[in-house]
C-alpha atoms as a PDB file:
ATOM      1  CA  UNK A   1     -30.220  13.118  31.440  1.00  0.00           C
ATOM      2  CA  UNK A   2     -29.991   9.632  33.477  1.00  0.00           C
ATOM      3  CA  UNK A   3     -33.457   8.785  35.065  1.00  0.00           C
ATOM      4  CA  UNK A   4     -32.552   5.114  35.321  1.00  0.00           C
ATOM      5  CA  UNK A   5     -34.305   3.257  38.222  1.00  0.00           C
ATOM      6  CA  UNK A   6     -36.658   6.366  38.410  1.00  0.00           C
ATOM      7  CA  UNK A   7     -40.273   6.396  37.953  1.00  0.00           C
ATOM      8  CA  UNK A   8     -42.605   8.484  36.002  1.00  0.00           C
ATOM      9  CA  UNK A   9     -46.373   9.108  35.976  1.00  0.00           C
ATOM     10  CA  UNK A  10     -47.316  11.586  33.032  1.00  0.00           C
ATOM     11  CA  UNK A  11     -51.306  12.335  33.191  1.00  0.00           C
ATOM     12  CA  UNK A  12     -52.917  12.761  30.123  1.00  0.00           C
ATOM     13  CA  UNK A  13     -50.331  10.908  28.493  1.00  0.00           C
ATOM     14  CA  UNK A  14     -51.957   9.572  25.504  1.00  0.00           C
ATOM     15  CA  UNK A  15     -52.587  13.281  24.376  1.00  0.00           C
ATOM     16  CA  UNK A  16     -49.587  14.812  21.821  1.00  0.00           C
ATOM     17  CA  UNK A  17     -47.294  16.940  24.479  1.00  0.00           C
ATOM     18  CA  UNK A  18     -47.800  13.848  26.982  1.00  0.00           C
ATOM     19  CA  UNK A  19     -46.579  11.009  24.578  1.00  0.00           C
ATOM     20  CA  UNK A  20     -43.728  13.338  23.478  1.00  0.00           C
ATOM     21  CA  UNK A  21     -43.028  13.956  27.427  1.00  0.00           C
ATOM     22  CA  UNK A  22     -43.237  10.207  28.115  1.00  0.00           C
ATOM     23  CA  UNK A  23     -40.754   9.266  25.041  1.00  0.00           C
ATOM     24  CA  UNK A  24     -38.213  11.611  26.623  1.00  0.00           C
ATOM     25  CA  UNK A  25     -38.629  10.481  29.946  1.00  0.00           C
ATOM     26  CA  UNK A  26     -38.116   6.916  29.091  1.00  0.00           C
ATOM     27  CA  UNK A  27     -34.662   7.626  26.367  1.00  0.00           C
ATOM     28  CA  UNK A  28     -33.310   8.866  29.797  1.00  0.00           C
ATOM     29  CA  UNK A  29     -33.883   5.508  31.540  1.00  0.00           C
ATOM     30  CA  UNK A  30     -37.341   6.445  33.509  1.00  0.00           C
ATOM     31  CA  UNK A  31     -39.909   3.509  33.652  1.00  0.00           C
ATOM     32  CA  UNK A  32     -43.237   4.989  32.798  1.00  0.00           C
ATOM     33  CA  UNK A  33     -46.663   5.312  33.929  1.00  0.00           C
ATOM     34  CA  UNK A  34     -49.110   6.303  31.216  1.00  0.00           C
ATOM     35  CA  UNK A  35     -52.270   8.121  32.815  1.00  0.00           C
ATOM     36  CA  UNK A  36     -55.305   8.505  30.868  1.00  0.00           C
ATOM     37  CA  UNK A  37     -58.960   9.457  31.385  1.00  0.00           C
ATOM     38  CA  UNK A  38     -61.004   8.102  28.092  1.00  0.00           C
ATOM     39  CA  UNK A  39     -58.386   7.142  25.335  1.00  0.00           C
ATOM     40  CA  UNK A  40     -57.133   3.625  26.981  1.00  0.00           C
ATOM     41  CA  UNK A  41     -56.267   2.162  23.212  1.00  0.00           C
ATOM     42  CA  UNK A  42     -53.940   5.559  22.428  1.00  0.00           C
ATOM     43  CA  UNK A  43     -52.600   5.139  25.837  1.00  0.00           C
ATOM     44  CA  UNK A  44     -51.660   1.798  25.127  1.00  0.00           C
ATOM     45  CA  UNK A  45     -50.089   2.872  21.776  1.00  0.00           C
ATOM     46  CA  UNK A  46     -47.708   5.306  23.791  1.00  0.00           C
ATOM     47  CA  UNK A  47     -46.619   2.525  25.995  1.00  0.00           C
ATOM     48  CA  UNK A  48     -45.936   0.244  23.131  1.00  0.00           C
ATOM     49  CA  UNK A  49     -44.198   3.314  21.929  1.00  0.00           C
ATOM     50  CA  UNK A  50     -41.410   3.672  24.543  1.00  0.00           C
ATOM     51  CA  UNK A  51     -37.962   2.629  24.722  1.00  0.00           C
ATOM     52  CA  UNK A  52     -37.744   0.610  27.316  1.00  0.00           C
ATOM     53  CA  UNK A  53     -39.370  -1.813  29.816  1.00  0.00           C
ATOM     54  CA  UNK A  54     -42.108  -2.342  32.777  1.00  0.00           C
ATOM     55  CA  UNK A  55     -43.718   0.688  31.281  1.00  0.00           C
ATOM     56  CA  UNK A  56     -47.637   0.606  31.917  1.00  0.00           C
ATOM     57  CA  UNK A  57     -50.822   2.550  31.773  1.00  0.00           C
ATOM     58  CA  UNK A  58     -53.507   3.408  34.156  1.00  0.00           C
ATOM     59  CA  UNK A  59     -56.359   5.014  34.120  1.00  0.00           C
ATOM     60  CA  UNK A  60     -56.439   9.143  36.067  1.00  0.00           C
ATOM     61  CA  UNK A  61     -59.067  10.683  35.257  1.00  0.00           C
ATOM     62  CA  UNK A  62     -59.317  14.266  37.008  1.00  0.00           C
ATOM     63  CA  UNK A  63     -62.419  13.968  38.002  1.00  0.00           C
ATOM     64  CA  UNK A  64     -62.650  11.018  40.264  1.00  0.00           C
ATOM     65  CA  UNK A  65     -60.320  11.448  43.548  1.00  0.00           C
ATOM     66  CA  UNK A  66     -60.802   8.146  44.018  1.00  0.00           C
ATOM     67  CA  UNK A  67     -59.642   6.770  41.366  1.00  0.00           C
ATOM     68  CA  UNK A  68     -56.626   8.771  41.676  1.00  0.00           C
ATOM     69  CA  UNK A  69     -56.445   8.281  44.883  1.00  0.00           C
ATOM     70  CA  UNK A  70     -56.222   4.165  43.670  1.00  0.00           C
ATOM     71  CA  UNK A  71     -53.529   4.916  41.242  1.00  0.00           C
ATOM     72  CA  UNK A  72     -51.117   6.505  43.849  1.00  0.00           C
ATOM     73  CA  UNK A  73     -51.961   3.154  45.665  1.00  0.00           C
ATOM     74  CA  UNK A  74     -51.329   1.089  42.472  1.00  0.00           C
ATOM     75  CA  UNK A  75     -48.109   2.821  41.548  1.00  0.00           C
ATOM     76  CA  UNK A  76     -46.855   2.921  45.147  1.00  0.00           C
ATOM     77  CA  UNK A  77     -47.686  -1.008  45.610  1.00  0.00           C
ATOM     78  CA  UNK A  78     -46.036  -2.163  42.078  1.00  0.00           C
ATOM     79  CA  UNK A  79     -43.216   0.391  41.543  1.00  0.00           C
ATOM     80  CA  UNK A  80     -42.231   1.285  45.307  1.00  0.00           C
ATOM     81  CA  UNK A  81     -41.817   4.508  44.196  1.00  0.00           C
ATOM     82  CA  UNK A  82     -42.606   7.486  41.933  1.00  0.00           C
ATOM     83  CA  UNK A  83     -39.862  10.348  41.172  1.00  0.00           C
ATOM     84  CA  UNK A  84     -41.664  12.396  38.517  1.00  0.00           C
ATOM     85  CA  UNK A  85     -44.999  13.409  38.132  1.00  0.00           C
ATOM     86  CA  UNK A  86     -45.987  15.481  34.841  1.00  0.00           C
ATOM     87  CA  UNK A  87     -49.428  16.769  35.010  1.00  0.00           C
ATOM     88  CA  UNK A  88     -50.136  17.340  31.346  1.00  0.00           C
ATOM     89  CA  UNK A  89     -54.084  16.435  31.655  1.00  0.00           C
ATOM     90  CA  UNK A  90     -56.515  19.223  30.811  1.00  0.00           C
ATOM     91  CA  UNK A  91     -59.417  20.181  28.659  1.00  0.00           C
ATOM     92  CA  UNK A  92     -61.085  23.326  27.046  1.00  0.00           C
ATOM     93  CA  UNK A  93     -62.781  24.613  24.195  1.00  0.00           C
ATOM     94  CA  UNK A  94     -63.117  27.156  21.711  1.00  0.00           C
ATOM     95  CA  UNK A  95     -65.142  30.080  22.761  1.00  0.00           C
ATOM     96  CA  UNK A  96     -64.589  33.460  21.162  1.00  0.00           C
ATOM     97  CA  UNK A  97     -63.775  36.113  24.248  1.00  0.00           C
ATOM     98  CA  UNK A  98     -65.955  38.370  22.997  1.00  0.00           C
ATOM     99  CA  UNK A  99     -69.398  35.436  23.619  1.00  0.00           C
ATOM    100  CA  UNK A 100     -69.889  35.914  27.234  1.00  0.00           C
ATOM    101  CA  UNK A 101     -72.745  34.248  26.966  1.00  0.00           C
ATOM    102  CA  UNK A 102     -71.619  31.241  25.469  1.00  0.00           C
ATOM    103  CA  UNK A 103     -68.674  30.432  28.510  1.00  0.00           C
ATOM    104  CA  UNK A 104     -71.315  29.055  30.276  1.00  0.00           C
ATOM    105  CA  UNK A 105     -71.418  27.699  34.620  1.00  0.00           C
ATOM    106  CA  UNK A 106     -71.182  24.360  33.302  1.00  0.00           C
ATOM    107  CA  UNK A 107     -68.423  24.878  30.837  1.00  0.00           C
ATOM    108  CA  UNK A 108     -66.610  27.116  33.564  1.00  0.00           C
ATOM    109  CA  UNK A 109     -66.754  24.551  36.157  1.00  0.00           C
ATOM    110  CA  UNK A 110     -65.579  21.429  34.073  1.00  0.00           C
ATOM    111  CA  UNK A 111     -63.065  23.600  32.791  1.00  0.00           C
ATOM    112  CA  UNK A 112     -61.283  24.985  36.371  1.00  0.00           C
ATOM    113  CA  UNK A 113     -62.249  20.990  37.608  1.00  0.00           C
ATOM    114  CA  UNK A 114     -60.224  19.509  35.144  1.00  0.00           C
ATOM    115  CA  UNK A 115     -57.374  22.041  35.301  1.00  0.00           C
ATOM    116  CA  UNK A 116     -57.183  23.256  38.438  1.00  0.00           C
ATOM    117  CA  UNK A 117     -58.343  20.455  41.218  1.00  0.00           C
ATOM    118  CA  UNK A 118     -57.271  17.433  39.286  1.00  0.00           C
ATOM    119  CA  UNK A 119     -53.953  18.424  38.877  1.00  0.00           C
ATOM    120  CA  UNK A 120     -53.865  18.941  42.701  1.00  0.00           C
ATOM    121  CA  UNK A 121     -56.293  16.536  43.522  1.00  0.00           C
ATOM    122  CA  UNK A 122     -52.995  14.515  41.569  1.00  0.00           C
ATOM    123  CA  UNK A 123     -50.151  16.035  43.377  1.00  0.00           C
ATOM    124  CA  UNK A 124     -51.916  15.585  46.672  1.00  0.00           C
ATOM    125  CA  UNK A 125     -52.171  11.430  46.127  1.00  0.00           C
ATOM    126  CA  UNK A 126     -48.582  11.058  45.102  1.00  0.00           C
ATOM    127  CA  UNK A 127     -46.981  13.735  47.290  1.00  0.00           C
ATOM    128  CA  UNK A 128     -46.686  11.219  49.679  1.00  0.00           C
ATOM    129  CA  UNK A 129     -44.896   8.319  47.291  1.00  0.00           C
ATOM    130  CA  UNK A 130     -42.884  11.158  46.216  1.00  0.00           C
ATOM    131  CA  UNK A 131     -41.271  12.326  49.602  1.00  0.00           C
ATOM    132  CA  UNK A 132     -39.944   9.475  49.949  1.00  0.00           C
ATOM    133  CA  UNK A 133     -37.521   9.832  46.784  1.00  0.00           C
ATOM    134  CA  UNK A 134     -35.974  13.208  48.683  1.00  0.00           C
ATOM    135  CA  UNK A 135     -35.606  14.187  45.319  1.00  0.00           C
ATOM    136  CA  UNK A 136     -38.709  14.441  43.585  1.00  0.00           C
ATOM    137  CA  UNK A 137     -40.015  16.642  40.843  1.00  0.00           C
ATOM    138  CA  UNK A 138     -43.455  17.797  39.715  1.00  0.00           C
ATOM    139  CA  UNK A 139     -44.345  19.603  36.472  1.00  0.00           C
ATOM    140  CA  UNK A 140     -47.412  20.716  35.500  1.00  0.00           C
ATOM    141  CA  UNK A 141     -48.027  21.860  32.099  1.00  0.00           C
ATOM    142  CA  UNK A 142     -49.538  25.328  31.958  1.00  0.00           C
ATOM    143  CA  UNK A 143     -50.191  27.765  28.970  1.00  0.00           C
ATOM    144  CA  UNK A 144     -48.446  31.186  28.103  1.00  0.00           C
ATOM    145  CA  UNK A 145     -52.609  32.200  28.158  1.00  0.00           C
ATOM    146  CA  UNK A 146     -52.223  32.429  31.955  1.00  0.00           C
ATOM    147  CA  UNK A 147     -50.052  35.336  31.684  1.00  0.00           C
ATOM    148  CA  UNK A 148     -51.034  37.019  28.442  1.00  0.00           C
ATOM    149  CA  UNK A 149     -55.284  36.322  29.160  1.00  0.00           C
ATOM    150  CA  UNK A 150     -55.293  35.159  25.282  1.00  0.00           C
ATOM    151  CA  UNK A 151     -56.351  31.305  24.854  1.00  0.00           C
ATOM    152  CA  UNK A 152     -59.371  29.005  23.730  1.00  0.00           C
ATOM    153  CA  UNK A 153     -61.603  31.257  25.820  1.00  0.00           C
ATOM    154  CA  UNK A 154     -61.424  33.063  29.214  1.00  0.00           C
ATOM    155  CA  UNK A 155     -61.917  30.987  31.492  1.00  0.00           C
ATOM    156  CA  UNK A 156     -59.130  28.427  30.389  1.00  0.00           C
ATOM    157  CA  UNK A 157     -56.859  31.320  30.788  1.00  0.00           C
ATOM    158  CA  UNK A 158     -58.002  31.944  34.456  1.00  0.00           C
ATOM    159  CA  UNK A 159     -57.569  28.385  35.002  1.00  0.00           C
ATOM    160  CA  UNK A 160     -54.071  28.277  34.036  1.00  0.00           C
ATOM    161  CA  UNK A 161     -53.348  31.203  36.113  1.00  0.00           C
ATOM    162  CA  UNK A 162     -55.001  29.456  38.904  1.00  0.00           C
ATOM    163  CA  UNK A 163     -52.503  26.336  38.192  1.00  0.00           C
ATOM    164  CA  UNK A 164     -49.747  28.708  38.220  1.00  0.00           C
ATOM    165  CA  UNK A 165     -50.348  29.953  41.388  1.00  0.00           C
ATOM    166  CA  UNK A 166     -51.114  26.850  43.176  1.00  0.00           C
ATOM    167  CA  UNK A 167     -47.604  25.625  42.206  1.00  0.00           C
ATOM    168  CA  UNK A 168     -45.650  28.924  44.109  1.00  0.00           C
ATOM    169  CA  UNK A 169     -47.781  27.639  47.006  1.00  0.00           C
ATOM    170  CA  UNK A 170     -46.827  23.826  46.504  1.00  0.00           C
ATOM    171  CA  UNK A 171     -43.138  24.747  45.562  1.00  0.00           C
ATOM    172  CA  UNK A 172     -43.386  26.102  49.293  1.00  0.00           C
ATOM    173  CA  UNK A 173     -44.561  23.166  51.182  1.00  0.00           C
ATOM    174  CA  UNK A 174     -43.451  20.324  49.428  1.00  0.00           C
ATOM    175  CA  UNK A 175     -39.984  21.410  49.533  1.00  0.00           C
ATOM    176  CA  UNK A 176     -37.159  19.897  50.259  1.00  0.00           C
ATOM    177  CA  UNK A 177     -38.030  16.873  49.277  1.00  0.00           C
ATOM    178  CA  UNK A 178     -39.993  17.760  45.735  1.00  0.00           C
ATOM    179  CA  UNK A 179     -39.338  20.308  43.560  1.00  0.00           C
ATOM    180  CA  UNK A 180     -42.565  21.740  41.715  1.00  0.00           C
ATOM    181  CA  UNK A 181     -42.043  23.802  38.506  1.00  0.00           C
ATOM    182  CA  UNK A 182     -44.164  25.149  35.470  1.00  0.00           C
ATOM    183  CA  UNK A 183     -43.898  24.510  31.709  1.00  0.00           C
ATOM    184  CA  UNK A 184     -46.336  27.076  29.975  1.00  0.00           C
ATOM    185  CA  UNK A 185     -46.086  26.849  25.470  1.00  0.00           C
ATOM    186  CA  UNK A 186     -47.989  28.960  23.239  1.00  0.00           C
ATOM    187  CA  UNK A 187     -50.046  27.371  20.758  1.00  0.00           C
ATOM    188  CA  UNK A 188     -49.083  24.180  19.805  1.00  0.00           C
ATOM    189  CA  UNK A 189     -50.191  22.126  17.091  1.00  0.00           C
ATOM    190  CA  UNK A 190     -51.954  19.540  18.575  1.00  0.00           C
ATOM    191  CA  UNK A 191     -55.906  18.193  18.887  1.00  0.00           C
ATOM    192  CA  UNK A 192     -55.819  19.340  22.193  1.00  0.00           C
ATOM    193  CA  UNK A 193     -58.369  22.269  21.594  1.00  0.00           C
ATOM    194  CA  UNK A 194     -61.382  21.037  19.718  1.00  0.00           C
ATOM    195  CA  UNK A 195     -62.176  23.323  16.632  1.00  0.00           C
ATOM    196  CA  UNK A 196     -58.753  24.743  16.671  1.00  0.00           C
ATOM    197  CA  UNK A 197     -57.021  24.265  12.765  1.00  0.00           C
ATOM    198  CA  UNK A 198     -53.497  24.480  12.140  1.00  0.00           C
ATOM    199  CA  UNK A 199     -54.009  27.818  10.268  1.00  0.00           C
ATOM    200  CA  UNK A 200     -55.090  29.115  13.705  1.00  0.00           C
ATOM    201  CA  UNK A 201     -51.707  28.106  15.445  1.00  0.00           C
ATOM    202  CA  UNK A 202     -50.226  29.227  12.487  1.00  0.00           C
ATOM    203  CA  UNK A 203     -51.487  33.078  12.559  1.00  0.00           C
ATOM    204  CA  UNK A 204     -50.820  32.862  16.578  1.00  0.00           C
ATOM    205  CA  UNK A 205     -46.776  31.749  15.664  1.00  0.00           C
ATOM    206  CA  UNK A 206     -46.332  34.692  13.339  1.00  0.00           C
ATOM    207  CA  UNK A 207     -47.130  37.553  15.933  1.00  0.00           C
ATOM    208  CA  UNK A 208     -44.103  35.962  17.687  1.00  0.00           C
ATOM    209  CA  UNK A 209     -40.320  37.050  17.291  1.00  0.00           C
ATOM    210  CA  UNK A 210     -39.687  33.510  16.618  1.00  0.00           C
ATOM    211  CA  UNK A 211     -42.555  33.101  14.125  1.00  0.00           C
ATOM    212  CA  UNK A 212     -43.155  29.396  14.137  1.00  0.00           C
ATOM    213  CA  UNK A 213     -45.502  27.062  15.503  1.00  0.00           C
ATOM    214  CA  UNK A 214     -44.154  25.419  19.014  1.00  0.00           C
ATOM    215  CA  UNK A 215     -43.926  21.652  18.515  1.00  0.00           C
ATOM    216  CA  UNK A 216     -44.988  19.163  21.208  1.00  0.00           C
ATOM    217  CA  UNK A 217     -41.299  17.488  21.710  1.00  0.00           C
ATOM    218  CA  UNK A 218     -40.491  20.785  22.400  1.00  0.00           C
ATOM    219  CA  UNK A 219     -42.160  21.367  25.047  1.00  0.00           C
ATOM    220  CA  UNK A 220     -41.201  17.968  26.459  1.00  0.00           C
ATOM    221  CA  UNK A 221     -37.572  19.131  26.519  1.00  0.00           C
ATOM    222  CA  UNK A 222     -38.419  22.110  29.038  1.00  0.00           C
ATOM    223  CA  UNK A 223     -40.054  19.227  31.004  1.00  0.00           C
ATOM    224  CA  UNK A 224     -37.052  17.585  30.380  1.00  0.00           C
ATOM    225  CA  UNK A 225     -34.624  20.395  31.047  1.00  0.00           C
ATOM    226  CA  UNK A 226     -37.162  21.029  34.435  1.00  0.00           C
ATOM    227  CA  UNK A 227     -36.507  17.374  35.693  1.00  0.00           C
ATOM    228  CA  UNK A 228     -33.015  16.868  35.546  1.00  0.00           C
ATOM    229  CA  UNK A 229     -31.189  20.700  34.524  1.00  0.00           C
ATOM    230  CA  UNK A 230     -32.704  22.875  37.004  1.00  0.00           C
ATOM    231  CA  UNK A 231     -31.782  20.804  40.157  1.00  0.00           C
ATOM    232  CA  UNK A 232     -32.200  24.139  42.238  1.00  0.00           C
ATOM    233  CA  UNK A 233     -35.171  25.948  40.800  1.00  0.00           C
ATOM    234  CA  UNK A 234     -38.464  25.170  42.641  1.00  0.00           C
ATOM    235  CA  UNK A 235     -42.172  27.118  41.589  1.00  0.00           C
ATOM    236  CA  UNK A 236     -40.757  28.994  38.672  1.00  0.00           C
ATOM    237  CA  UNK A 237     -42.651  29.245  35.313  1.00  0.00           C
ATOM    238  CA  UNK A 238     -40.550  28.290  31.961  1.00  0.00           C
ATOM    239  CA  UNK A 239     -42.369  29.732  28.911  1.00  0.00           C
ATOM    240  CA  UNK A 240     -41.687  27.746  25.732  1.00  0.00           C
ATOM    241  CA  UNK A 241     -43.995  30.411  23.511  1.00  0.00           C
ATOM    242  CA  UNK A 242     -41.773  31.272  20.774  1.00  0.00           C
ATOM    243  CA  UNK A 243     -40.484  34.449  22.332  1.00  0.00           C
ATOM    244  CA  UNK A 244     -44.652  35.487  22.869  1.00  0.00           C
ATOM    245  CA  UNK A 245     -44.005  37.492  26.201  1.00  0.00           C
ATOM    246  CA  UNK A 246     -41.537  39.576  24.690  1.00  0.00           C
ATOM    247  CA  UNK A 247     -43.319  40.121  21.614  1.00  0.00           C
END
């Protein structure tokens, strides 16, 4: 797994699967670019973190174009290049399926904005960057609840599914040059979902054939495996849910 000389931007990179994505990124050589929306102290941690040098972090948040638009500009002007992009950014909350009523138009729409157009608000600023590579990669971090309609509530499940889709249609036109895939875990025991306890995951783990909690360095080896294994696989989904599909 040589990335040496490459570059890597991993959004939402101070959160638990994006550190863990950014450490094995940079063990393989990559020189990393830590986005973040709120958290600049823990995104300074994770660069401290690394193995490594020249590694940095910038400020993406998902809901400003513009100021992602500014960090394509930034990484482009002080790196030259960017080789991997890992959108791992999202947000959601707990909301029982069941409370219809309580997945509200303004929890809906900050929920598809931040899932669904900043991750391609994202890809569309550093598509360019990334052409020029000829042998880019983008992976956006998904959730088994895309396919299985389970998840913090509904409509994080639809916007999964939404991100899933957009990638078959990215895989299309950004090809040759980048290569767009999916990484999509079960539950994983992280803060990611406010509310959520590790009893939770827990109970979700032991409906699987596996029947144990999917860790965040595990999903960054299917990133991993994504960026440098599959060198001719391009808008395909890899679950890393414990066997949850088939179970």
């Amino acid at each position: 797994m040589d990335l040496q000389n490459k570059v890597a931007v991993v959004t939402g990179g101070s959160g638990a699967i994006g550190a863990a994505t950014a450490m094995r990124l940079a063990q393989a050589g990559a020189q990393l670019v830590i986005g973040y929306n709120s958290k600049p102290d823990q995104a300074a941690k994770v660069v401290a973190s690394l193995p490594g040098a020249g590694h940095r972090a910038i400020r993406i948040p998902m809901l400003e174009t513009p100021l992602i638009r500014e960090a394509a500009s930034v990484v482009e002007r002080d790196h030259g290049r960017c080789d991997v992009l890992v959108n791992s950014a999202g947000f959601t909350r707990m909301i029982p399926h069941t409370d219809l009523e309580a997945l509200d138009d303004d929890l809906i729409d900050a929920i598809f904005a931040a899932n669904v157009r900043g991750p391609f608000a994202t890809i569309r600023a550093f598509a360019p960057l990334m052409k020029r590579s000829a042998d880019a990669v983008i992976v956006n971090i998904s959730s088994i609840a895309a396919i299985t309609g389970t998840g913090s509530n509904i409509a994080y499940g639809g916007s999964k599914a939404a991100l899933d889709t957009m990638a078959l249609s990215l895989a299309r036109v950004l090809g040759p040059e980048i290569r767009v895939m999916t990484v999509s875990p079960a539950a994983v025991d992280t803060a990611f979902v406010p509310g959520r306890t590790t009893a939770m995951v827990e109970r979700v783990a032991a409906t699987t054939p596996l029947k144990r909690v999917v860790q965040a360095d595990e999903v960054a080896q299917a990133v991993m495996a994504a960026v440098v294994n599959l060198t001719s696989t391009t808008g395909w989904v890899i679950p890393v849910d414990g066997g949850k599909l088939v179970g």
